[in-house]
C-alpha atoms as a PDB file:
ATOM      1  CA  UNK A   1      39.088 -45.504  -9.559  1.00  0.00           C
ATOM      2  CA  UNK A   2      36.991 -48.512  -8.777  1.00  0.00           C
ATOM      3  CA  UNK A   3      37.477 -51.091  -6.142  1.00  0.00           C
ATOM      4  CA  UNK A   4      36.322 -54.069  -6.116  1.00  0.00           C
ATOM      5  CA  UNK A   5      36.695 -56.079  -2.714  1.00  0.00           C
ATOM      6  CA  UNK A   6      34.318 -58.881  -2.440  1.00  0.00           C
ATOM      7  CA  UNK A   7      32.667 -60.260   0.984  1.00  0.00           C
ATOM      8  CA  UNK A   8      32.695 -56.602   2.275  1.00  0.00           C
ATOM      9  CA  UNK A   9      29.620 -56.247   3.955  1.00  0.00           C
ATOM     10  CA  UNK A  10      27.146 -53.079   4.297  1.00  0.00           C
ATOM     11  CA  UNK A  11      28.927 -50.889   6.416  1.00  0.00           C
ATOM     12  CA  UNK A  12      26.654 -50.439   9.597  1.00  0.00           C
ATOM     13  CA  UNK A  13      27.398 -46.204  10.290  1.00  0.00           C
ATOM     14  CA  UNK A  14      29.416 -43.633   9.261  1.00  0.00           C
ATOM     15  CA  UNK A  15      33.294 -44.071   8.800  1.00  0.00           C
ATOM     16  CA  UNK A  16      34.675 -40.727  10.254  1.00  0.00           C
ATOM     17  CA  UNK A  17      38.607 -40.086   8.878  1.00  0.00           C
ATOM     18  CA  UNK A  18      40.720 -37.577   9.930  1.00  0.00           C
ATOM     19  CA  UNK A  19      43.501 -36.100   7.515  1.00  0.00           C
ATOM     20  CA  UNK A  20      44.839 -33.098   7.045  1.00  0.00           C
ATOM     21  CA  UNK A  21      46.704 -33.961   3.277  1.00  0.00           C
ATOM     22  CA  UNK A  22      43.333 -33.276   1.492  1.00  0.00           C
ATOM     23  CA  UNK A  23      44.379 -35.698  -1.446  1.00  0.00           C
ATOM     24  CA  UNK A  24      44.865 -38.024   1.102  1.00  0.00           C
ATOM     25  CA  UNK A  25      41.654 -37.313   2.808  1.00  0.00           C
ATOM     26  CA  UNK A  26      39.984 -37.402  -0.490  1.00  0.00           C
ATOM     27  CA  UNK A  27      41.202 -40.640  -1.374  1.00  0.00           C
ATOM     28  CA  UNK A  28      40.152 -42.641   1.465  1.00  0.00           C
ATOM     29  CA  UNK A  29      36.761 -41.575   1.418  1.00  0.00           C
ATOM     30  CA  UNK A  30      36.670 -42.260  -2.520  1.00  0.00           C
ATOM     31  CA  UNK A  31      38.313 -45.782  -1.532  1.00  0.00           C
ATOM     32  CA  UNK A  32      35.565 -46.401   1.391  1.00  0.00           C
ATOM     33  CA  UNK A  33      32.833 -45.307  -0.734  1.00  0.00           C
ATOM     34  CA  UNK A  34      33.514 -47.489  -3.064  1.00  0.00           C
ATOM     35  CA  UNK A  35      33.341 -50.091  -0.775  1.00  0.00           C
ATOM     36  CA  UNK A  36      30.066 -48.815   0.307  1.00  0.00           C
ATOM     37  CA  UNK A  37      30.889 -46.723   3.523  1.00  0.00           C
ATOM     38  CA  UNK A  38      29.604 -43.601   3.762  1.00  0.00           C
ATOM     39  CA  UNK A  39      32.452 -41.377   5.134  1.00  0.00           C
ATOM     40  CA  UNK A  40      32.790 -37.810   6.697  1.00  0.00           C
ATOM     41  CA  UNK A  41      36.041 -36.018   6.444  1.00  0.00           C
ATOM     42  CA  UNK A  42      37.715 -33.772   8.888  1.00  0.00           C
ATOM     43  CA  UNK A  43      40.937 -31.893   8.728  1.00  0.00           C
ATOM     44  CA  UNK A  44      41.901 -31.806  12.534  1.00  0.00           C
ATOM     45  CA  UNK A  45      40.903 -33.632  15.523  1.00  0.00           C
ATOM     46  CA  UNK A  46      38.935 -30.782  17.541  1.00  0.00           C
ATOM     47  CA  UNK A  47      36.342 -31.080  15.029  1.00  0.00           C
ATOM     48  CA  UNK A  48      36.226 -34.674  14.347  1.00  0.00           C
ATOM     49  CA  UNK A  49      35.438 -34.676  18.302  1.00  0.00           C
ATOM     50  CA  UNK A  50      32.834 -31.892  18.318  1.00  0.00           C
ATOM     51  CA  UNK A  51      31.040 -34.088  15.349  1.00  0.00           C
ATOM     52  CA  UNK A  52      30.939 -37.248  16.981  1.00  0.00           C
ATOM     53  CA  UNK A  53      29.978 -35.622  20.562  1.00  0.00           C
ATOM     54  CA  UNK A  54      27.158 -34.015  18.517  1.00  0.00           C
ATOM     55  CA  UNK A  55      26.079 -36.038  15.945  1.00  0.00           C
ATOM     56  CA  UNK A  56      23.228 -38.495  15.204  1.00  0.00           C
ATOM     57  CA  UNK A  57      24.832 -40.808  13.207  1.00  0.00           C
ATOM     58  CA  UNK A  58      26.188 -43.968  13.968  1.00  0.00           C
ATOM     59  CA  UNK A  59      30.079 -44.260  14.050  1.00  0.00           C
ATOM     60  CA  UNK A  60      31.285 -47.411  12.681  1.00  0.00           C
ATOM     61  CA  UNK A  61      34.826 -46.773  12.453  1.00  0.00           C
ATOM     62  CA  UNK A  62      37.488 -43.632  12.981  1.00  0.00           C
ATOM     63  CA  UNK A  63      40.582 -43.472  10.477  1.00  0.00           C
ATOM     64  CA  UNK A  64      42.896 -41.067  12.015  1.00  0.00           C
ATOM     65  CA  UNK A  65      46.430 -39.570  10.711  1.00  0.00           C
ATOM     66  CA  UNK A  66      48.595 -39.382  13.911  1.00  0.00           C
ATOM     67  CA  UNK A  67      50.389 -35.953  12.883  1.00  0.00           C
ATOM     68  CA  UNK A  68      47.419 -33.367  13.240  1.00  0.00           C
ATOM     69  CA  UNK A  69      46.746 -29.386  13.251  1.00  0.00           C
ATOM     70  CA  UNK A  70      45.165 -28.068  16.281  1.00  0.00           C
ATOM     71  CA  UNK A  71      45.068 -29.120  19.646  1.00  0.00           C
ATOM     72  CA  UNK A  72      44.473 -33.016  19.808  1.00  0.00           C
ATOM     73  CA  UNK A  73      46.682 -35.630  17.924  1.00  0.00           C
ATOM     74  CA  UNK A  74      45.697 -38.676  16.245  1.00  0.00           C
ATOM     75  CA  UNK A  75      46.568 -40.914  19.404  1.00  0.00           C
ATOM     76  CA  UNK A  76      45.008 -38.488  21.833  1.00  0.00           C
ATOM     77  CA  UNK A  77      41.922 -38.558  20.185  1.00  0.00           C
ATOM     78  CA  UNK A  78      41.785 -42.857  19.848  1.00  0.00           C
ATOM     79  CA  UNK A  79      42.197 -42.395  23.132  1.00  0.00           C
ATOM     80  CA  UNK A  80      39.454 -40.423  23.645  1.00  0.00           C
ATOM     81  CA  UNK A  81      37.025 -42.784  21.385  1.00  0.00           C
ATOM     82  CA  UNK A  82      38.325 -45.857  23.591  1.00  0.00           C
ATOM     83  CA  UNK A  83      37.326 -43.927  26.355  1.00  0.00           C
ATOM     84  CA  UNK A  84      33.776 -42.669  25.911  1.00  0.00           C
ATOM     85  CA  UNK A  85      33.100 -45.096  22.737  1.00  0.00           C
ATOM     86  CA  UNK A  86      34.946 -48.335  23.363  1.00  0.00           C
ATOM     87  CA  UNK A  87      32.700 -50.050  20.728  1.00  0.00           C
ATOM     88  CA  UNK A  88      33.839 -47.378  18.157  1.00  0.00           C
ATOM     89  CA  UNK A  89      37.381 -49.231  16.246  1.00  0.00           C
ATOM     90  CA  UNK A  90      39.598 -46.816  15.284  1.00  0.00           C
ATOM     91  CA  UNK A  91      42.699 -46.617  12.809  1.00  0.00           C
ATOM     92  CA  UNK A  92      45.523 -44.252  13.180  1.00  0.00           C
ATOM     93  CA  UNK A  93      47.769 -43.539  10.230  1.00  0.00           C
ATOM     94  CA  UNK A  94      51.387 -41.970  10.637  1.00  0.00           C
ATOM     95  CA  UNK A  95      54.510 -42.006   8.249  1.00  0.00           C
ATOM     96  CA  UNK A  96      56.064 -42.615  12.003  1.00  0.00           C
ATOM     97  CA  UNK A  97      56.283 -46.063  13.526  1.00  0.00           C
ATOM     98  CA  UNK A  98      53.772 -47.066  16.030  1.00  0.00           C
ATOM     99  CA  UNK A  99      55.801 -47.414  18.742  1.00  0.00           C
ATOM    100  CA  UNK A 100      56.590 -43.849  19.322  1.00  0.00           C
ATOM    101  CA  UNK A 101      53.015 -42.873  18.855  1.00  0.00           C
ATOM    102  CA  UNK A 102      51.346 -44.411  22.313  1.00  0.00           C
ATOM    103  CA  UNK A 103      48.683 -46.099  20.827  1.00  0.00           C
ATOM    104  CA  UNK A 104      45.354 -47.151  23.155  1.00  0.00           C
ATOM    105  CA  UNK A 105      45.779 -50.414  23.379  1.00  0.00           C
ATOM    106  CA  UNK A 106      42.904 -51.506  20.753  1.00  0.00           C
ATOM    107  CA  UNK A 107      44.247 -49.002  17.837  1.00  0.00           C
ATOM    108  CA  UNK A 108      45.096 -49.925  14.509  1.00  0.00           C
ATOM    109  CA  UNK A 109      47.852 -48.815  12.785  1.00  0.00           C
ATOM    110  CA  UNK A 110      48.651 -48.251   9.208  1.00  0.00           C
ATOM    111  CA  UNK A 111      51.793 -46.983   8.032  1.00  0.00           C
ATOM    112  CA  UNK A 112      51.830 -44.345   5.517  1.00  0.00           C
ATOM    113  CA  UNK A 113      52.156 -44.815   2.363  1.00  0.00           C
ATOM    114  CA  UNK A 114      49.580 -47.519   2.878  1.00  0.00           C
ATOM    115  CA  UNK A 115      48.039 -49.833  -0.043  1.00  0.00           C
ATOM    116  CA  UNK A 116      44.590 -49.766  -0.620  1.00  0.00           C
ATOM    117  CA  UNK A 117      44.115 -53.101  -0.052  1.00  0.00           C
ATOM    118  CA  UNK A 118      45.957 -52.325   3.127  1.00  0.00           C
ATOM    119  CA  UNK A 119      43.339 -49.802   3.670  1.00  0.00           C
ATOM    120  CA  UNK A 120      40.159 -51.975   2.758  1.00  0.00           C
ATOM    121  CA  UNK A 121      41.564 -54.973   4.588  1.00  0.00           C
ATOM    122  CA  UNK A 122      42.099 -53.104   7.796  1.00  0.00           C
ATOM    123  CA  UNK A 123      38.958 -51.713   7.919  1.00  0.00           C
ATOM    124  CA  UNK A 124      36.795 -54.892   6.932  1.00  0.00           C
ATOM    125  CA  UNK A 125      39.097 -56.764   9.438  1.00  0.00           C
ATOM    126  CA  UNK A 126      38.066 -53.838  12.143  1.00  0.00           C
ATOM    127  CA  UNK A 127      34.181 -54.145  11.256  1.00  0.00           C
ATOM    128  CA  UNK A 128      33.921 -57.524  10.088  1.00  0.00           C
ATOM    129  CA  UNK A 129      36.253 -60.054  11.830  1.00  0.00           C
ATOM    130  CA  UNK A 130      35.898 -63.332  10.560  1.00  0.00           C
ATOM    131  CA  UNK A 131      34.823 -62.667   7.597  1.00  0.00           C
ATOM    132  CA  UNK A 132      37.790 -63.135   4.611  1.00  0.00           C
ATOM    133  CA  UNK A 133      38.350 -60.519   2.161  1.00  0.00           C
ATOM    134  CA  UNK A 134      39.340 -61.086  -1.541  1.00  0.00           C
ATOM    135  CA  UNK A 135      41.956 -58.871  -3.366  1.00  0.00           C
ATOM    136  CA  UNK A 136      41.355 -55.956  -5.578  1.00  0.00           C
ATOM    137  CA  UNK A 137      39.933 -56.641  -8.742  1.00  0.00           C
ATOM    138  CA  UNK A 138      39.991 -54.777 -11.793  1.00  0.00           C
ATOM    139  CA  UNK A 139      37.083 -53.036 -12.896  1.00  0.00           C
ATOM    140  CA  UNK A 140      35.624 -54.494 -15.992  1.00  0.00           C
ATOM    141  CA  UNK A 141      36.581 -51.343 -18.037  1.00  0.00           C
ATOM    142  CA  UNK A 142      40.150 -51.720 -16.945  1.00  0.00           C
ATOM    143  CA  UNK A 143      40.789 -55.717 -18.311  1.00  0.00           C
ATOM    144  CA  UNK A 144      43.277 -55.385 -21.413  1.00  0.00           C
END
């Protein structure tokens, strides 16, 4: 896959996503990196939080599914970010509607199945506001 989004910016820090569908997980950090993020993956929230409480790194951005193993929930753990990180955007993901989820009050949401151009545009819209995003285009090797 290649995507092609132009006016995205370096991405200043890590984006950290949470997902437990691997192929899911997998895909939006092939998407991001393509974009140029550099993205760490995490199956449930517990460790997401342990990472970000103990890591180095810069967070630029959280992408969270809502529906999570383990002890914390998508929305529990925005909540948490808002909290101790309120300069940290996140993005929660959920094949529910937001408004059964009790989103913090700066949370995206993205409904699954989401478009990767849904994907891309919410996140350049999180870390770069202002700044207009193109459409998707092809990758030279896939023009007929």
């Amino acid at each position: 896959m290649k995507v092609n989004f132009d006016g995205v910016l370096p991405i200043d820090g890590e984006i950290v996503i949470v997902e437990d569908e691997v192929t899911l997980c997998e895909l939006m950090a092939d998407i991001l990196g393509e974009i140029g993020a550099e993205c760490v993956a995490f199956t449930n929230a517990d460790d997401a939080l342990v990472y970000i409480l103990q890591s180095h790194a810069k967070c630029a951005l959280i992408v969270i599914d809502h529906g999570l193993p383990g002890q914390i929930m998508g929305a529990e753990l925005a909540a948490m970010i808002e909290v101790k990180w309120p300069e940290i955007p996140a993005i929660i993901t959920s094949g529910w509607t937001a408004e059964y989820l009790n989103l913090p009050a700066d949370t995206r949401f993205l409904q699954k199945p989401w478009s990767i151009e849904g994907l891309v545009t919410t996140v350049a819209e999180l870390l770069q506001p202002g700044i207009p995003v193109t459409k998707i285009s092809p990758h030279p090797s896939e023009q007929h």
